[in-house]
N, C-alpha and C. Protein backbone atom coordinates (compact mmCIF):
# COMPACT_ATOMS: atom_id res chain seq x y z
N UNK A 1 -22.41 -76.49 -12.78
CA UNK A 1 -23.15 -75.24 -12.81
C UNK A 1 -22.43 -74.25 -13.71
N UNK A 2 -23.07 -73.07 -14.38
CA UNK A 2 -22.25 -72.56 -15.68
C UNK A 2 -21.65 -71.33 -14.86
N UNK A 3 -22.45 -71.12 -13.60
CA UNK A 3 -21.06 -69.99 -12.69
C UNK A 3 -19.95 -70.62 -12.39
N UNK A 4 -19.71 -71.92 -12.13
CA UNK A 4 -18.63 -72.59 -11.45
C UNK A 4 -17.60 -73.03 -13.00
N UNK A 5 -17.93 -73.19 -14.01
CA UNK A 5 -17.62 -73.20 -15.09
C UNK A 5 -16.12 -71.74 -15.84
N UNK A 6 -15.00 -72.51 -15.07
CA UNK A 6 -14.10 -71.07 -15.16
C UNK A 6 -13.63 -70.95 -16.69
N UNK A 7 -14.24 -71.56 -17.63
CA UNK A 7 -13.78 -71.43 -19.08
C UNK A 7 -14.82 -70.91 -19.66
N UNK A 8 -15.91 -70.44 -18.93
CA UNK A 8 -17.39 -69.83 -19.41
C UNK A 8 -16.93 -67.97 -20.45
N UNK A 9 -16.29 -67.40 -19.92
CA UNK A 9 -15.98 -66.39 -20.56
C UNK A 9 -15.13 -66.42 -21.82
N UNK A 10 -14.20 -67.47 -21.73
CA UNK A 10 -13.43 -67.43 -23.03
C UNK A 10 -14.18 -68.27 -24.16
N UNK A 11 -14.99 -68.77 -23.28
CA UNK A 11 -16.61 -70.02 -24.56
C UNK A 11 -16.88 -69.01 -25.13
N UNK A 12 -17.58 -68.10 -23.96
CA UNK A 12 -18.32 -66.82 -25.16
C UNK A 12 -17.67 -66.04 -25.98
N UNK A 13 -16.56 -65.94 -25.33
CA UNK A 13 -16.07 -64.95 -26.60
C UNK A 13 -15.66 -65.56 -27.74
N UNK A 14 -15.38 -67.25 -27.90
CA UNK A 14 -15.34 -67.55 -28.66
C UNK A 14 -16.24 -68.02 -29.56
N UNK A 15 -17.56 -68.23 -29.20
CA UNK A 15 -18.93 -68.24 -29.80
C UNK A 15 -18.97 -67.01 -30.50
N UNK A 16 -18.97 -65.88 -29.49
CA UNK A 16 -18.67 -64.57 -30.75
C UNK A 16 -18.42 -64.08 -31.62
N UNK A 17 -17.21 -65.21 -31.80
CA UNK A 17 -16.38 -64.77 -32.68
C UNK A 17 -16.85 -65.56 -33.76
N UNK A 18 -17.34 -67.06 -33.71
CA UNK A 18 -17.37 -67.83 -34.47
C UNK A 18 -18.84 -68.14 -34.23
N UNK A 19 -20.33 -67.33 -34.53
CA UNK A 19 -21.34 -67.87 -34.01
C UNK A 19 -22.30 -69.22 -34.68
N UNK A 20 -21.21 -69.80 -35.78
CA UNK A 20 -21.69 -71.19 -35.82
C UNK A 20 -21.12 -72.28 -35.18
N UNK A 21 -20.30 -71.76 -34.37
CA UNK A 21 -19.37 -73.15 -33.39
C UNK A 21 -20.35 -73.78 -32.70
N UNK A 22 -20.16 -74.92 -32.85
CA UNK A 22 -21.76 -74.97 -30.88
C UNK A 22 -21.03 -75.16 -29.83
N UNK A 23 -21.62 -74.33 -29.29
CA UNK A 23 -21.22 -74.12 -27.93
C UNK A 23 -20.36 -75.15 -26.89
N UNK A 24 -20.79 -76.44 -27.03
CA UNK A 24 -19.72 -77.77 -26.23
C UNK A 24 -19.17 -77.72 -27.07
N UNK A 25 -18.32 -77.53 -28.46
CA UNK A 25 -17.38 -77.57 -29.11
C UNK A 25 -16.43 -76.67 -28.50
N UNK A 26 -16.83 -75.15 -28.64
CA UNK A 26 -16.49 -74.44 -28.37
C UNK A 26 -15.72 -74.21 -27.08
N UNK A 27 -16.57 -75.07 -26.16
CA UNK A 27 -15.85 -75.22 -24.52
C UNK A 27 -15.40 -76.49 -24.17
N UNK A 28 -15.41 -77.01 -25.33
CA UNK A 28 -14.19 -78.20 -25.45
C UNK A 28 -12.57 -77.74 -26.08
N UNK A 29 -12.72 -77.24 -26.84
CA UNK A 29 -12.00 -76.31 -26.96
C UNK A 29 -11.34 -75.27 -26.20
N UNK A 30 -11.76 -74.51 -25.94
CA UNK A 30 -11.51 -74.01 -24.91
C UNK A 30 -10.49 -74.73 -23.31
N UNK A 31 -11.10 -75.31 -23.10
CA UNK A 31 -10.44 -76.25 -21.99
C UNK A 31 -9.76 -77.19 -22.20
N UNK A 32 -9.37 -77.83 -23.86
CA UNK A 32 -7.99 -78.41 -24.34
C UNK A 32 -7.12 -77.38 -23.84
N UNK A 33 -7.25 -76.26 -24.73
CA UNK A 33 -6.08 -75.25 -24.77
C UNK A 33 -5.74 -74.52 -23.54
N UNK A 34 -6.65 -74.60 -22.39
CA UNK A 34 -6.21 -74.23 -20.91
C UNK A 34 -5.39 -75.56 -20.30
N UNK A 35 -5.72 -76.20 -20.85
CA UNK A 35 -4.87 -77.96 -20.35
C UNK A 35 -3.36 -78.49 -21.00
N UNK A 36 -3.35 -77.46 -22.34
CA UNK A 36 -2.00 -77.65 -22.98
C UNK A 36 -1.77 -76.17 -22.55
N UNK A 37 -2.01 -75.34 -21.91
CA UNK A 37 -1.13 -74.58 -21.45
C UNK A 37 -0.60 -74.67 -20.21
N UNK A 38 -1.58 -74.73 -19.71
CA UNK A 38 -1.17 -75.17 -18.12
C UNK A 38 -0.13 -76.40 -17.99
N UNK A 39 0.07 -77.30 -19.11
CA UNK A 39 0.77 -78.31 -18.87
C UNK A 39 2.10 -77.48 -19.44
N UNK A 40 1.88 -76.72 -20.40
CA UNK A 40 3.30 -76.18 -20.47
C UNK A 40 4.16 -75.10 -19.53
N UNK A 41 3.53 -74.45 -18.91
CA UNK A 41 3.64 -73.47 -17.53
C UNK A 41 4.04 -74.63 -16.60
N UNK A 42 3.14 -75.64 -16.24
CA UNK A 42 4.21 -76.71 -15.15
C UNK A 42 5.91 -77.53 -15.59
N UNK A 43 5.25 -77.82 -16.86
CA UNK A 43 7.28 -77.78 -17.56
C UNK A 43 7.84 -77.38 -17.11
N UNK A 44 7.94 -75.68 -17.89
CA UNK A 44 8.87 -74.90 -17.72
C UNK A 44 9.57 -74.57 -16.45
N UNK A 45 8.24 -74.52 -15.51
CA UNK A 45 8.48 -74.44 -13.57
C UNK A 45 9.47 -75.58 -13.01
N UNK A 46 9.12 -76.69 -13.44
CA UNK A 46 9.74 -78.01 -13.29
C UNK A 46 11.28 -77.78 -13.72
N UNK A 47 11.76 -77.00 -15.00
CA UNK A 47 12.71 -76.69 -15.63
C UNK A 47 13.36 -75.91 -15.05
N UNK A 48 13.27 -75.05 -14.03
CA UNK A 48 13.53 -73.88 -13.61
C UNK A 48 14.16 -74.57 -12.42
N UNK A 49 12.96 -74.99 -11.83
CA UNK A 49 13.15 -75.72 -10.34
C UNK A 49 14.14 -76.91 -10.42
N UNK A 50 14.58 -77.51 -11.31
CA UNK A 50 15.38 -78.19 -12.03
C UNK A 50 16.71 -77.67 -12.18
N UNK A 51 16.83 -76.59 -12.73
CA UNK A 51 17.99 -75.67 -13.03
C UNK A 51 18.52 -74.78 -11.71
N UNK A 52 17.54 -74.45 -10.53
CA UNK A 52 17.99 -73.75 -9.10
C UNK A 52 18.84 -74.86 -8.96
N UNK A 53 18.26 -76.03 -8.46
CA UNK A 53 18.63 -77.05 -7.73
C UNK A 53 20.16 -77.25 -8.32
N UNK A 54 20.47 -77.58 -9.73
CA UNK A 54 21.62 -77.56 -9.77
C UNK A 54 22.99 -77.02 -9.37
């Protein structure tokens, strides 16, 4: 459903920006780059939690 869809706001703004992207590009996109961030935020945590422990 496109309410349950939590990358729906950063789609549009990136359609906005770029209004020949199409749109599943666009929120493919979108949700790579929430997936390589989020994977880098769990790293760093891991790194941290890594470094207490020592």
């Amino acid at each position: 459903m496109a309410g349950d869809d939590p990358h729906r706001e950063w789609t549009q703004r990136l359609t906005s920006l770029g209004p020949d992207i199409p749109a599943d590009k666009a929120r493919k996109f979108v949700h790579e780059l929430y997936d390589h961030a989020q994977a880098d935020l769990d790293d760093e945590r891991a790194e941290a939690e890594f470094e207490r422990e020592e």
